[in-house]
Protein backbone atom coordinates (compact mmCIF):
# COMPACT_ATOMS: atom_id res chain seq x y z
CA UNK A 1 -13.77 6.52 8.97
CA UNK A 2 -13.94 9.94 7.73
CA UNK A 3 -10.61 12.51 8.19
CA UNK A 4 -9.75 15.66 5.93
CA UNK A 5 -6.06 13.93 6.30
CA UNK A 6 -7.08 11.32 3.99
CA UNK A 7 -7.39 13.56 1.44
CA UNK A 8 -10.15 14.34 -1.53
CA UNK A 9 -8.46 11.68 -3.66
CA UNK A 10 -10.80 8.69 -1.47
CA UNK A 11 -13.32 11.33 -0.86
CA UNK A 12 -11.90 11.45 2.93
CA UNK A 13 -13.04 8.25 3.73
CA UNK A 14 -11.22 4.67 4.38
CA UNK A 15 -12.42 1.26 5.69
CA UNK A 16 -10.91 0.93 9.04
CA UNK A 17 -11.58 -2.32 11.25
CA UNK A 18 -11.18 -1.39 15.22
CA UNK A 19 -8.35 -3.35 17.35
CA UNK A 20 -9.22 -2.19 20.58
CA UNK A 21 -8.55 0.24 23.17
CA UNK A 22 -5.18 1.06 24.07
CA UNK A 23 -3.97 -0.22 27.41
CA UNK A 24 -1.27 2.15 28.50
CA UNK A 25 -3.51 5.58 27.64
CA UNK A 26 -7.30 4.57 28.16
CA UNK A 27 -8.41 7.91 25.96
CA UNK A 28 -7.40 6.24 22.83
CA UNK A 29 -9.08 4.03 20.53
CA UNK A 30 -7.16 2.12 17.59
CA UNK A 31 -8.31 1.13 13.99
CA UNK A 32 -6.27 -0.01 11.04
CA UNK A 33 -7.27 1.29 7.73
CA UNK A 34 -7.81 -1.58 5.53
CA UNK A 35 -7.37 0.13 2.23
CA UNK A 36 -3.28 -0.77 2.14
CA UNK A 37 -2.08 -2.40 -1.07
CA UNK A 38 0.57 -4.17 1.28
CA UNK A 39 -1.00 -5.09 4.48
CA UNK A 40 1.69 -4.70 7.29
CA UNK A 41 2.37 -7.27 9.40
CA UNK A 42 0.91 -10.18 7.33
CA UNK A 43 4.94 -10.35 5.13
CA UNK A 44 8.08 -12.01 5.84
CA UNK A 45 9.42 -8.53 5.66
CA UNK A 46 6.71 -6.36 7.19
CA UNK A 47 6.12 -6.20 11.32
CA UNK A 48 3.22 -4.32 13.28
CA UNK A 49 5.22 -1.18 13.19
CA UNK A 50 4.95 -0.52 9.49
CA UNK A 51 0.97 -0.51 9.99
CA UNK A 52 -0.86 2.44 9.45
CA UNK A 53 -2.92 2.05 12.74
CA UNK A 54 -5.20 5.44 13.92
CA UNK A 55 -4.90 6.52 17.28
CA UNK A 56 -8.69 8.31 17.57
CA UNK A 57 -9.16 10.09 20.84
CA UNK A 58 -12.56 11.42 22.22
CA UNK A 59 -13.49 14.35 20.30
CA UNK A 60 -11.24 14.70 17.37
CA UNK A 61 -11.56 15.38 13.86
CA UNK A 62 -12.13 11.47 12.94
CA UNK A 63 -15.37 10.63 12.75
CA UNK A 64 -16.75 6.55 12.65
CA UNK A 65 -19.78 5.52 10.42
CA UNK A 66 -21.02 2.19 10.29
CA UNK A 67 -20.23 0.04 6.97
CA UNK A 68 -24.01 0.90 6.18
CA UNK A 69 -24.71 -0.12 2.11
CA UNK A 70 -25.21 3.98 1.44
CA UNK A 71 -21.57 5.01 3.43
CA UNK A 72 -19.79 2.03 1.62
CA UNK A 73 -20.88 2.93 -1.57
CA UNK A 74 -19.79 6.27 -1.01
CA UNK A 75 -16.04 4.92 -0.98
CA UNK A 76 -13.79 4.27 -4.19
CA UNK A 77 -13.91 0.84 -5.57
CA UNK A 78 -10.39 0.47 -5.22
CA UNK A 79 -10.28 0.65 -1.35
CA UNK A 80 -13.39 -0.93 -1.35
CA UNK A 81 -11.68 -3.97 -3.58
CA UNK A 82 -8.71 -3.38 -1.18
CA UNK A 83 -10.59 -4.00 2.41
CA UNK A 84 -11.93 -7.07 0.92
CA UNK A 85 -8.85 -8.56 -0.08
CA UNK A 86 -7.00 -7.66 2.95
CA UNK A 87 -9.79 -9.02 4.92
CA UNK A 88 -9.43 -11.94 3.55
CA UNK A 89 -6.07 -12.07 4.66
CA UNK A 90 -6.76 -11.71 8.19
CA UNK A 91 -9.20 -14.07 8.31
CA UNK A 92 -6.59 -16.79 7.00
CA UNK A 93 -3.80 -15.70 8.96
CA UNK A 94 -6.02 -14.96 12.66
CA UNK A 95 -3.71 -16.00 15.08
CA UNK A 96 -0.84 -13.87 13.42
CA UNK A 97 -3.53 -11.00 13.46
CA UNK A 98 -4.35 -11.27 17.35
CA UNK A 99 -0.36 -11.48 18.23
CA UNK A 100 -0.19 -8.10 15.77
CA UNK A 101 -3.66 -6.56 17.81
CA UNK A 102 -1.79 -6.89 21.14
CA UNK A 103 1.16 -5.98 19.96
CA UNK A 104 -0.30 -2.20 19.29
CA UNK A 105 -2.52 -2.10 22.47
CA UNK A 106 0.24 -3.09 24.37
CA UNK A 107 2.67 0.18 22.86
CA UNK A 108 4.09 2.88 24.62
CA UNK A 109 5.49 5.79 23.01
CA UNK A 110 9.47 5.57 23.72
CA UNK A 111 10.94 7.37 26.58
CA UNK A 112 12.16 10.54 25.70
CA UNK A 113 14.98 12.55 27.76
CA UNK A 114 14.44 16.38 28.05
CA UNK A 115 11.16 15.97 26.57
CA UNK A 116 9.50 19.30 26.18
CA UNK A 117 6.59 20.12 29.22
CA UNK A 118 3.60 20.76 26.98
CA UNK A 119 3.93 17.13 25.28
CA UNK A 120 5.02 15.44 27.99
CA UNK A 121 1.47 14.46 29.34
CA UNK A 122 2.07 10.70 28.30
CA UNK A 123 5.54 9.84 29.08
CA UNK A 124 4.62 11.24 32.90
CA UNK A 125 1.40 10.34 33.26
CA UNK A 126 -2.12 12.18 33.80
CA UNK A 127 -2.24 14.66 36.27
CA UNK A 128 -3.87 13.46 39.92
CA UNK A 129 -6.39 14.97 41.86
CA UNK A 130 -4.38 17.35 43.42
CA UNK A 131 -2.95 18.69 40.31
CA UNK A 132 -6.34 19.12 38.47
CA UNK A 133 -7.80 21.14 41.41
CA UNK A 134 -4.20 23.37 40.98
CA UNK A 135 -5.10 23.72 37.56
CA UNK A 136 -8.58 24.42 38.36
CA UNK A 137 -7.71 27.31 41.05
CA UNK A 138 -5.06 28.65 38.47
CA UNK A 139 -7.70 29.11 35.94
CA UNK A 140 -10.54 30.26 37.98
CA UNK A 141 -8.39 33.18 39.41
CA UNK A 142 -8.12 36.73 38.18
CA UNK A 143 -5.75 37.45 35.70
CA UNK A 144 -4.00 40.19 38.53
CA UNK A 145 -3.56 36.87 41.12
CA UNK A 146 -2.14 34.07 38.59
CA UNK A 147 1.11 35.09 39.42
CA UNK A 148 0.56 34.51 43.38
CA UNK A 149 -1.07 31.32 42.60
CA UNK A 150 1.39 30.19 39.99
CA UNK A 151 3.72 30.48 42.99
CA UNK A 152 1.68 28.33 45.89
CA UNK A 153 1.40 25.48 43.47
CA UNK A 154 3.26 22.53 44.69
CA UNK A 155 3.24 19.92 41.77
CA UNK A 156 6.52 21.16 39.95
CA UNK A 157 5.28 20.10 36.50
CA UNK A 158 2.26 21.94 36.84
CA UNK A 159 4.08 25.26 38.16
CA UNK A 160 6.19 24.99 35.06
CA UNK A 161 3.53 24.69 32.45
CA UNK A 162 1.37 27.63 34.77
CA UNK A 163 4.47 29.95 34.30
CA UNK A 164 5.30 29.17 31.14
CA UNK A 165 1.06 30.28 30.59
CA UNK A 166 2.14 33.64 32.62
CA UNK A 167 5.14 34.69 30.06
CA UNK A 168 3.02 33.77 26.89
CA UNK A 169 0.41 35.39 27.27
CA UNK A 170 -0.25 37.80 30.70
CA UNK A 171 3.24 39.19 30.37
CA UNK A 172 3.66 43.07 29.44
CA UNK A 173 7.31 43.02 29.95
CA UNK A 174 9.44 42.72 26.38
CA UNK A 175 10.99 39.40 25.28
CA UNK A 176 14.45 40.33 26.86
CA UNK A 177 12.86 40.47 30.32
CA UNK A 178 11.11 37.22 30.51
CA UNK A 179 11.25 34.41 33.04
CA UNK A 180 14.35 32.81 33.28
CA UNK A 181 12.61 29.60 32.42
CA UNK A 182 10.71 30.80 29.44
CA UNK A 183 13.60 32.46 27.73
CA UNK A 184 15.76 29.42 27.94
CA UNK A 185 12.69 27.91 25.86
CA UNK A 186 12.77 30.67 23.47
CA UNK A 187 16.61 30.81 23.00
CA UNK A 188 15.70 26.84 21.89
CA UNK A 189 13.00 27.50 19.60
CA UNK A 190 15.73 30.19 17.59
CA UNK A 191 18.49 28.37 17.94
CA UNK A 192 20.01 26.51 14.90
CA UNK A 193 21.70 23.66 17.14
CA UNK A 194 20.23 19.92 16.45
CA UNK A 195 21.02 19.92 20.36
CA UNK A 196 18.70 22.22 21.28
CA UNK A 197 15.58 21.16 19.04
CA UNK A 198 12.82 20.78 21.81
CA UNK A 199 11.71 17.12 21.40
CA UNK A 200 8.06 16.20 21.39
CA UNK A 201 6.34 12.67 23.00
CA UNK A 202 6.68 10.80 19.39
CA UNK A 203 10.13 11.84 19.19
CA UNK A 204 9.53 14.69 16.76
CA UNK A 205 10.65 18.36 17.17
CA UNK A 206 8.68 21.52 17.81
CA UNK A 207 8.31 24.26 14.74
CA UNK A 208 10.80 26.21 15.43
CA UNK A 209 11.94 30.10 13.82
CA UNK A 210 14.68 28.76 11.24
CA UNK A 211 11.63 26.22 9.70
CA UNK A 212 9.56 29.57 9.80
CA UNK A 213 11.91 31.39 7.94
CA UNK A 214 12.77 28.52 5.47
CA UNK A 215 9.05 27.88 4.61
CA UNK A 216 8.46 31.73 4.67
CA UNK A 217 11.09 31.70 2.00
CA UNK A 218 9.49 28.89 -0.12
CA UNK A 219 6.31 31.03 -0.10
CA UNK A 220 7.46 34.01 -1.10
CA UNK A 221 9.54 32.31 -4.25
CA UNK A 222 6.08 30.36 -4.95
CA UNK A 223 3.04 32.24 -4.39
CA UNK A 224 3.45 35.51 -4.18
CA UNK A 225 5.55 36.73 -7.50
CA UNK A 226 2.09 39.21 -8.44
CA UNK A 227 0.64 40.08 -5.39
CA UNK A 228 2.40 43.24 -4.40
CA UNK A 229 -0.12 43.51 -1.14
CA UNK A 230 0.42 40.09 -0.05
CA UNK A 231 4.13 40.33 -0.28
CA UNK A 232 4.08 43.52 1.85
CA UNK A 233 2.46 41.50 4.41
CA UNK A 234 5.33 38.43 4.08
CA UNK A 235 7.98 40.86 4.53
CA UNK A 236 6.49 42.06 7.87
CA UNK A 237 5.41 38.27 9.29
CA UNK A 238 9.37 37.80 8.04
CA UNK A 239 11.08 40.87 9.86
CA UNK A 240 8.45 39.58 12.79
CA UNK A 241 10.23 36.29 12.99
CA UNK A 242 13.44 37.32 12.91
CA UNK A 243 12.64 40.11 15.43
CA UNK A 244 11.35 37.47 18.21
């Protein structure tokens, strides 16, 4: 498998066996990397949930190659050494490796309470075939009509997230005059409270203005001591963020 995440270090590549597709959401396809020094869920200690197991969906970054001689070579000895060895392992240990297959094609992500509209696609499901032809009208009409359409549509998580498209990025009227809706999501994304971080579908929470700030800070201390132009621009992005 090749993947910018895995960095220039394994010249973004790592042997990666595939487990199957997952049975809750049918648009994703797992693989374990096999270049682990540890290889989780073969130790006393260890259970499927400390694997590093890719979840590729259709048309991502990740892209498969076959172990062909002149892509294997291509890899570091190391993981090469590694696959091998942990390869090894599953083949003595099979039964423990098809109980720790199902296990992962069996997951669901865990419910989430308040979860956040945008990133709740998998916790309530894909949308039917009502709600793609609302989607469908909503995008096919004229900027001038969105509103009138936002307002016919009938699935309520669909009106939200068509709404929440009309104050983002049709909307003329200043911050303080925003949907009701919208600017309770905004008041969230500046607020400081833990309470109010908006969660996403793996449990993490959305980038919000205080990280903004905080990293905006870092970079400034960092990278921009003798760039006079550069730190013109971070002061504006900074009086920006503080201004939205």
């Amino acid at each position: 498998m090749i993947s910018t995440s895995f960095g220039s270090r394994v010249n973004y590549m790592a042997p990666v066996i595939h487990l199957g597709q997952s049975l809750p959401y049918k648009n994703q396809s797992l693989w374990l990397r096999l270049d682990s020094e540890v290889m989780p869920g073969f130790g006393d200690a260890l259970n499927s949930g400390d694997a590093h197991v890719i979840r590729k969906r259709p048309g991502d970054g990740l892209i498969i190659l076959p172990a062909l001689e002149r892509f294997w070579n291509r890899m570091l000895a190391s993981s090469k050494q590694l696959s091998d060895e942990n390869l090894k392992k599953i083949r003595s240990q099979w039964e423990r490796f098809f109980e720790f297959i199902q296990s992962h094609l069996e997951y669901k992500y865990p419910y989430i309470p308040d979860l956040d509209p945008d990133a709740a696609l998998y916790q309530d499901g894909f949308f039917s075939g009502k709600e793609k032809k609302e989607c469908e009208l909503f995008h096919k009409t004229g900027n001038d009509q969105k509103l009138l359409i936002a307002d016919q549509i009938q699935s309520p998580r669909i009106k939200v997230l068509a709404n929440r498209i009309l104050d983002r990025n049709f909307s003329i009227d200043p911050l303080q005059e925003k949907s009701r809706d919208y600017q309770s999501h905004l008041d969230r994304l500046r607020s400081f409270s833990e309470e109010d971080k908006i969660k996403g579908y793996r449990g993490d929470t959305k980038y919000d203005r205080h990280q903004a700030l905080e990293e905006l800070k870092e970079l400034e201390n960092t990278l921009l001591k003798s760039d006079p132009g550069k730190k013109k621009m971070m002061t504006w992005l900074n009086d920006y963020i503080k201004a939205f």
